[in-house]
N, C-alpha and C. Protein backbone atom coordinates (compact mmCIF):
# COMPACT_ATOMS: atom_id res chain seq x y z
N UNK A 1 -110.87 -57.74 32.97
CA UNK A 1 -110.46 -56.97 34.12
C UNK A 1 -109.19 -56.19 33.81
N UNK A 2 -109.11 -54.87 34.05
CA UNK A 2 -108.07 -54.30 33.96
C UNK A 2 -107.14 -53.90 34.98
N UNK A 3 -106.05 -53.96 34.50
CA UNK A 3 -104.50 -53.57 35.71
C UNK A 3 -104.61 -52.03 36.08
N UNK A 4 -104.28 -52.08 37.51
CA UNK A 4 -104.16 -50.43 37.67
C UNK A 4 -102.18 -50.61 37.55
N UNK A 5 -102.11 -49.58 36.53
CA UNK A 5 -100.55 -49.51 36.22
C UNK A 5 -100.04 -48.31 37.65
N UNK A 6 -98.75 -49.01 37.94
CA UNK A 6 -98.21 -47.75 38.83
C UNK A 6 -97.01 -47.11 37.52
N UNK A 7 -97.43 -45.75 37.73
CA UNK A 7 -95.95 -45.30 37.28
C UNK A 7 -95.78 -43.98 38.16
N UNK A 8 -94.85 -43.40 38.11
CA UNK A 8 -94.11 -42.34 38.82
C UNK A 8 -94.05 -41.46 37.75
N UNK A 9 -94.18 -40.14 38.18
CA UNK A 9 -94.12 -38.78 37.25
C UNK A 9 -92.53 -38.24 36.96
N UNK A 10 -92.16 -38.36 35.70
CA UNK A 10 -90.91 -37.88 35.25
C UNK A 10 -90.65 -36.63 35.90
N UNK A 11 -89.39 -36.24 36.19
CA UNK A 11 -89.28 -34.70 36.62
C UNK A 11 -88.45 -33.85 35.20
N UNK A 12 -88.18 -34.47 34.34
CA UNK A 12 -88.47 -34.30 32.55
C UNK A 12 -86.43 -34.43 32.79
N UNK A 13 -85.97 -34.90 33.60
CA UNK A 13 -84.56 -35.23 33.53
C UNK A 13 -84.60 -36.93 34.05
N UNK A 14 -84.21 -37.64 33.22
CA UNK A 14 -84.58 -39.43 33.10
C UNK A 14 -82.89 -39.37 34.01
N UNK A 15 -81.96 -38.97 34.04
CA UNK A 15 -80.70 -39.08 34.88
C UNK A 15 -81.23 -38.63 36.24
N UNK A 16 -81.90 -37.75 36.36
CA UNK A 16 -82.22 -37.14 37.86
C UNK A 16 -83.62 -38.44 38.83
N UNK A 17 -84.23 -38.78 37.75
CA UNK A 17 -85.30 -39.84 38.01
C UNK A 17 -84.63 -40.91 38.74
N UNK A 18 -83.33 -41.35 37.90
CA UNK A 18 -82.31 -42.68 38.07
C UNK A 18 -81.84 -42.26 39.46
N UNK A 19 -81.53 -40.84 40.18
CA UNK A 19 -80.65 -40.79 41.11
C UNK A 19 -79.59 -40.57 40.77
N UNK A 20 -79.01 -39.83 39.21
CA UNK A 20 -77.30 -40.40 39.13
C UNK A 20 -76.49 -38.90 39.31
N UNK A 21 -75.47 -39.37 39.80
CA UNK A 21 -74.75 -38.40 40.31
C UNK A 21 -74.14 -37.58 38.88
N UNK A 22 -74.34 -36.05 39.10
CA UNK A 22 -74.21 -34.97 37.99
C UNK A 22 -75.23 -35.45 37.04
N UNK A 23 -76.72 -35.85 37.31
CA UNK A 23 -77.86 -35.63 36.38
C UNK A 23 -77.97 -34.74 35.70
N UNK A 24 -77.88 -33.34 35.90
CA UNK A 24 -77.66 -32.38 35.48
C UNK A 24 -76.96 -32.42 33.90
N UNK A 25 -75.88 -32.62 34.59
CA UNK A 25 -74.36 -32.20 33.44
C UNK A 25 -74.45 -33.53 32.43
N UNK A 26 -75.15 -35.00 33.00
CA UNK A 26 -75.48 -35.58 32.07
C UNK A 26 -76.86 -35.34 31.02
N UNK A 27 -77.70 -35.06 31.40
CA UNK A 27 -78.90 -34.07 30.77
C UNK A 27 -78.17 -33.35 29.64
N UNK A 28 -77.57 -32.14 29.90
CA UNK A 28 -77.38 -31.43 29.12
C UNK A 28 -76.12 -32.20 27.96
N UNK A 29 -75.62 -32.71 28.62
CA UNK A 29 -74.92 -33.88 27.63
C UNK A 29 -75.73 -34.44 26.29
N UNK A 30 -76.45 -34.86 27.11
CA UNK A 30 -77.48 -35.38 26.13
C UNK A 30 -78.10 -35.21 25.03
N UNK A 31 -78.34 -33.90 25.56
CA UNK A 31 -79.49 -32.67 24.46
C UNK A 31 -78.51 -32.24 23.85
N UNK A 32 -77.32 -31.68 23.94
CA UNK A 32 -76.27 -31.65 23.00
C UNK A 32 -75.66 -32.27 21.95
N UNK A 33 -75.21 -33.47 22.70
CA UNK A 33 -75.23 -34.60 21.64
C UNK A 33 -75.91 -35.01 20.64
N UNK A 34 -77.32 -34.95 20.88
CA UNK A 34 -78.28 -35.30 20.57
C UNK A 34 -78.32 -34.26 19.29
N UNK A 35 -77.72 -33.34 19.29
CA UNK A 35 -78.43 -32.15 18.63
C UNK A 35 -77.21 -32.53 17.26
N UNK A 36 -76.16 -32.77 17.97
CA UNK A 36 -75.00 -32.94 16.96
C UNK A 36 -75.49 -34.19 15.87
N UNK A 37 -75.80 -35.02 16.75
CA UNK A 37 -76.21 -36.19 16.37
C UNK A 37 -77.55 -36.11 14.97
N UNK A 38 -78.44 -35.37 15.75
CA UNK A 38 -78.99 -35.01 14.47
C UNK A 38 -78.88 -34.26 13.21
N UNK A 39 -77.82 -33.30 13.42
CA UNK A 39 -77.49 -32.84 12.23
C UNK A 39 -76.66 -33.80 10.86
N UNK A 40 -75.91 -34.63 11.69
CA UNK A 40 -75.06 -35.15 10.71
C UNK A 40 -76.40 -36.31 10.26
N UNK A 41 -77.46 -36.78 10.94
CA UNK A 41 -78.36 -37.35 9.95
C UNK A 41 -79.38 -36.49 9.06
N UNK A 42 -79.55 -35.24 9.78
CA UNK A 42 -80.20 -34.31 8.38
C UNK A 42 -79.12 -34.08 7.46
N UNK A 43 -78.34 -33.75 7.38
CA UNK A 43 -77.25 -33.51 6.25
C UNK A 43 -76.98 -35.02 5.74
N UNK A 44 -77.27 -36.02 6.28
CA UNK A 44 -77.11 -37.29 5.64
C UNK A 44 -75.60 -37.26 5.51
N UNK A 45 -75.30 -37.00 6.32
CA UNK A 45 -73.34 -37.59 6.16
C UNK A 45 -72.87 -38.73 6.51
N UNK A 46 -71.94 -39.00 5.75
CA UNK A 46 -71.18 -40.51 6.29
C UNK A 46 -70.71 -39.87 7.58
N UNK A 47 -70.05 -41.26 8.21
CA UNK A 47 -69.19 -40.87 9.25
C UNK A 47 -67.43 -40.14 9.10
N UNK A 48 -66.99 -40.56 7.85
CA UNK A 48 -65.86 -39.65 7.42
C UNK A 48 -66.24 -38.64 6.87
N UNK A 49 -67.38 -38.25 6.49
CA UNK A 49 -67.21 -36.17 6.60
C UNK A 49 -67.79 -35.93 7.62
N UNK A 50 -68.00 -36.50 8.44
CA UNK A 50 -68.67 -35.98 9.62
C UNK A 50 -67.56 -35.50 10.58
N UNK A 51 -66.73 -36.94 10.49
CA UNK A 51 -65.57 -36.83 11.52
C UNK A 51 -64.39 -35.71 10.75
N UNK A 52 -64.62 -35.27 9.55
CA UNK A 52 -63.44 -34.47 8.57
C UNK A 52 -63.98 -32.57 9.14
N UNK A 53 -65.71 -32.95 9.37
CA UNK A 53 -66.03 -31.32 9.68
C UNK A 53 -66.38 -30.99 10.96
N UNK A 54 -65.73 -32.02 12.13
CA UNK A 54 -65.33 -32.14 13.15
C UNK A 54 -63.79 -31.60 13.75
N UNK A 55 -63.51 -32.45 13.04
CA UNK A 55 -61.76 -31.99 13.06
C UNK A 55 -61.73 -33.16 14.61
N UNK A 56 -62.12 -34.94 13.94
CA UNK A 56 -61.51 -35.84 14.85
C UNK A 56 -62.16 -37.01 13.86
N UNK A 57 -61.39 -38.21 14.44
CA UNK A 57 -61.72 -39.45 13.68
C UNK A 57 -62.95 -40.39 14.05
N UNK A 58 -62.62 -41.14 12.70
CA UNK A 58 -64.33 -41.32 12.65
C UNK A 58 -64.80 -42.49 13.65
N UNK A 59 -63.95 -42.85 14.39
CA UNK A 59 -64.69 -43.68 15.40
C UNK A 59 -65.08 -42.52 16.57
N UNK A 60 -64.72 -41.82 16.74
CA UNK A 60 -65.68 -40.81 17.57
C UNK A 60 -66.97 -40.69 17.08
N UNK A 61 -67.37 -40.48 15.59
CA UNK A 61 -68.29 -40.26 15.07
C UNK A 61 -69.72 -41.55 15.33
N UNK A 62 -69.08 -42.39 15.23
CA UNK A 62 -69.67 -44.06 15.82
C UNK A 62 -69.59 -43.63 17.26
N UNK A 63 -68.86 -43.42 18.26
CA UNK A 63 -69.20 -43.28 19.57
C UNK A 63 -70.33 -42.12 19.54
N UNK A 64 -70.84 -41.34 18.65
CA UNK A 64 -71.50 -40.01 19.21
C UNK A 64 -73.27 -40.55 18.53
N UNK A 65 -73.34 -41.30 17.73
CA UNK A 65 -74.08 -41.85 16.76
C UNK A 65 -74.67 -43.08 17.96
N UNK A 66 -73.82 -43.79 18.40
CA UNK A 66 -74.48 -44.67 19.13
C UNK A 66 -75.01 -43.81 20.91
N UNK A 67 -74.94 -42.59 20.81
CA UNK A 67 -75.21 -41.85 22.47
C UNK A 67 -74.64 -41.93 23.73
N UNK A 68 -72.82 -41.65 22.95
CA UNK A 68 -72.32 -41.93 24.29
C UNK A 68 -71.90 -40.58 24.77
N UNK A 69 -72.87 -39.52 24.98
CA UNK A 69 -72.23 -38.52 24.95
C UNK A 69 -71.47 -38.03 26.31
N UNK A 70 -71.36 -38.88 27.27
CA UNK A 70 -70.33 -39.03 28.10
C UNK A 70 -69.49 -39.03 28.28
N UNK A 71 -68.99 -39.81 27.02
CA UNK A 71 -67.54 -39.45 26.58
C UNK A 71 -66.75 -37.98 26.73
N UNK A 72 -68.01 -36.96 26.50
CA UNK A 72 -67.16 -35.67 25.79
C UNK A 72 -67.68 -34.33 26.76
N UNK A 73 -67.16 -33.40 26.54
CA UNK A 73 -67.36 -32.58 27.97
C UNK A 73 -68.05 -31.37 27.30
N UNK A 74 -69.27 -31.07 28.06
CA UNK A 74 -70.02 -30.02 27.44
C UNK A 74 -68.84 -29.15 26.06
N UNK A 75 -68.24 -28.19 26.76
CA UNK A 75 -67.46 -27.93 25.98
C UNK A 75 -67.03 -28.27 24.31
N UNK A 76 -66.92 -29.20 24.44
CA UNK A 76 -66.46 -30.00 23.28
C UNK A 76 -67.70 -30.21 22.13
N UNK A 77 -68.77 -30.76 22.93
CA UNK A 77 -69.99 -30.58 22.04
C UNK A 77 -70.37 -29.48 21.72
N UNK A 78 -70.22 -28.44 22.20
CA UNK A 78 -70.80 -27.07 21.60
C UNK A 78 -69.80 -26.30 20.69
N UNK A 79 -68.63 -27.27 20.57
CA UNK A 79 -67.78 -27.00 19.63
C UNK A 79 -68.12 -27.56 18.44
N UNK A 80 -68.39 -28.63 18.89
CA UNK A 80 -69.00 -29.95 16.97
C UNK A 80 -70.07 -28.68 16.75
N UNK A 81 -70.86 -28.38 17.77
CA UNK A 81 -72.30 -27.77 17.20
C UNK A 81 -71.84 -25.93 16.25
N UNK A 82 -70.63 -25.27 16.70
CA UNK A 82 -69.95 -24.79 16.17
C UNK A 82 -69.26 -24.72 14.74
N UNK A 83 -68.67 -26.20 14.75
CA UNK A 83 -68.61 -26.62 13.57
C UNK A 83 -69.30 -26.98 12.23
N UNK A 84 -70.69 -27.23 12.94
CA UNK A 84 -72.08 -27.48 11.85
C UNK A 84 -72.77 -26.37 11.69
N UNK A 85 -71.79 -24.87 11.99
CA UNK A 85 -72.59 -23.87 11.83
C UNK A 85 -73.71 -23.55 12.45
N UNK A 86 -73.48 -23.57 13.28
CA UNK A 86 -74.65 -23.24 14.61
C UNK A 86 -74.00 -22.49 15.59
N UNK A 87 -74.80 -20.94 16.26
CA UNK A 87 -74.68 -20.41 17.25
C UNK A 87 -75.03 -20.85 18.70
N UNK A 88 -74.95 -20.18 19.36
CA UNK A 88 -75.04 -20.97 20.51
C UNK A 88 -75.05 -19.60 21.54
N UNK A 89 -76.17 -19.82 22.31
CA UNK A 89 -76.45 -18.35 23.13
C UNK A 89 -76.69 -19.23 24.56
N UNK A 90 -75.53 -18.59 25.40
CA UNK A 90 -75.66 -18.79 26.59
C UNK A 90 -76.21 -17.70 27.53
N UNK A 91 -77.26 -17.90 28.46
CA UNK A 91 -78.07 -16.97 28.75
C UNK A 91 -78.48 -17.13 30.27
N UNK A 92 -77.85 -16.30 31.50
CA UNK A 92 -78.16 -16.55 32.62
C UNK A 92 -78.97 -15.85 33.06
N UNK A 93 -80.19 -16.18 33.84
CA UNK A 93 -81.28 -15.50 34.25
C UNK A 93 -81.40 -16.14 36.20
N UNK A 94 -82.37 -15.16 36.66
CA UNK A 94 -82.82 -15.76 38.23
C UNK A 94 -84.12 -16.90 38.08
N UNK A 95 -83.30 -17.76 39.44
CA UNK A 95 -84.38 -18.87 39.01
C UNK A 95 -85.07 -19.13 40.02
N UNK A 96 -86.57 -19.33 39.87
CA UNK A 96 -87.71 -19.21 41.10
C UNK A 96 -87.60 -20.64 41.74
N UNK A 97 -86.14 -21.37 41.43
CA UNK A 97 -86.00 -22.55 42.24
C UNK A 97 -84.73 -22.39 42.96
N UNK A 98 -84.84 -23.43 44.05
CA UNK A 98 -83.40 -23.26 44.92
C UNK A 98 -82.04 -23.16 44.30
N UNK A 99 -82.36 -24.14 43.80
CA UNK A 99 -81.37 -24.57 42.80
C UNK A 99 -81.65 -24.19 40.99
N UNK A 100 -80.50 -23.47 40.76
CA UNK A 100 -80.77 -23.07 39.11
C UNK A 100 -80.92 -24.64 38.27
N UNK A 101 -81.61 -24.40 36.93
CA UNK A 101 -81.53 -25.46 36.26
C UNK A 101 -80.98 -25.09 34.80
N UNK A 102 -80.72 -26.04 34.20
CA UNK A 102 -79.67 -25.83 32.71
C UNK A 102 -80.83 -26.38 31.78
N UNK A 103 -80.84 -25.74 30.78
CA UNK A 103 -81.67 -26.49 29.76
C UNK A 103 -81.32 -25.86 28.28
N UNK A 104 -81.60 -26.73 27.41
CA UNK A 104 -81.50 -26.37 25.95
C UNK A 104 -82.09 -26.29 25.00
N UNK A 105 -82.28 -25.21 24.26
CA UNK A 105 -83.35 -24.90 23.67
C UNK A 105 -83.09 -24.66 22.33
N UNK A 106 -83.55 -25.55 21.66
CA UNK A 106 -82.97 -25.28 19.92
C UNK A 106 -84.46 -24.68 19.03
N UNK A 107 -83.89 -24.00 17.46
CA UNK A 107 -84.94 -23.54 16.98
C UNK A 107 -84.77 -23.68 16.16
């Protein structure tokens, strides 16, 4: 006999699902981080050149590695992402929702 599973449909933001206050700004946190985060494992870097082509120490590098990207304010991450040689195109358009949404799009 099989279970009928309940689940609920993601709205593709897991902070906005939770209810948490600035889902949003944590989202994009995320995908940022995330992005930093992966570069320093494609380049295969320790955490001291990571934190040396940062320009901060390497227990930040351990805080960003383990996903706390809370810690750090949009800003700041699109600065690391700066630093790893990456552009960054900010791009405002009209949005067919009430409310605009933020998203990030890497290539």
């Amino acid at each position: 006999m099989s279970k009928k599973i309940k689940f609920e449909k993601s709205s593709g933001n897991v902070f906005k699902d939770l209810d948490l206050p600035d889902a949003d700004e944590l989202f994009l946190k995320a995908k940022l981080g995330f992005e930093v985060f992966q570069i320093i494992e494609d380049r295969q870097l320790t955490q001291a050149e990571a934190a040396k082509i940062l320009g901060v120490k390497q227990p930040e590098i351990s805080r960003l590695k383990k996903g706390k990207f809370n810690h750090y304010s949009v800003e700041r991450l699109l600065t690391f992402l700066n630093r790893f040689n990456r552009d960054i195109e900010i791009r405002i358009t009209p949005s067919g929702y009430r409310e605009g949404q933020q998203r990030v799009i890497t290539v």
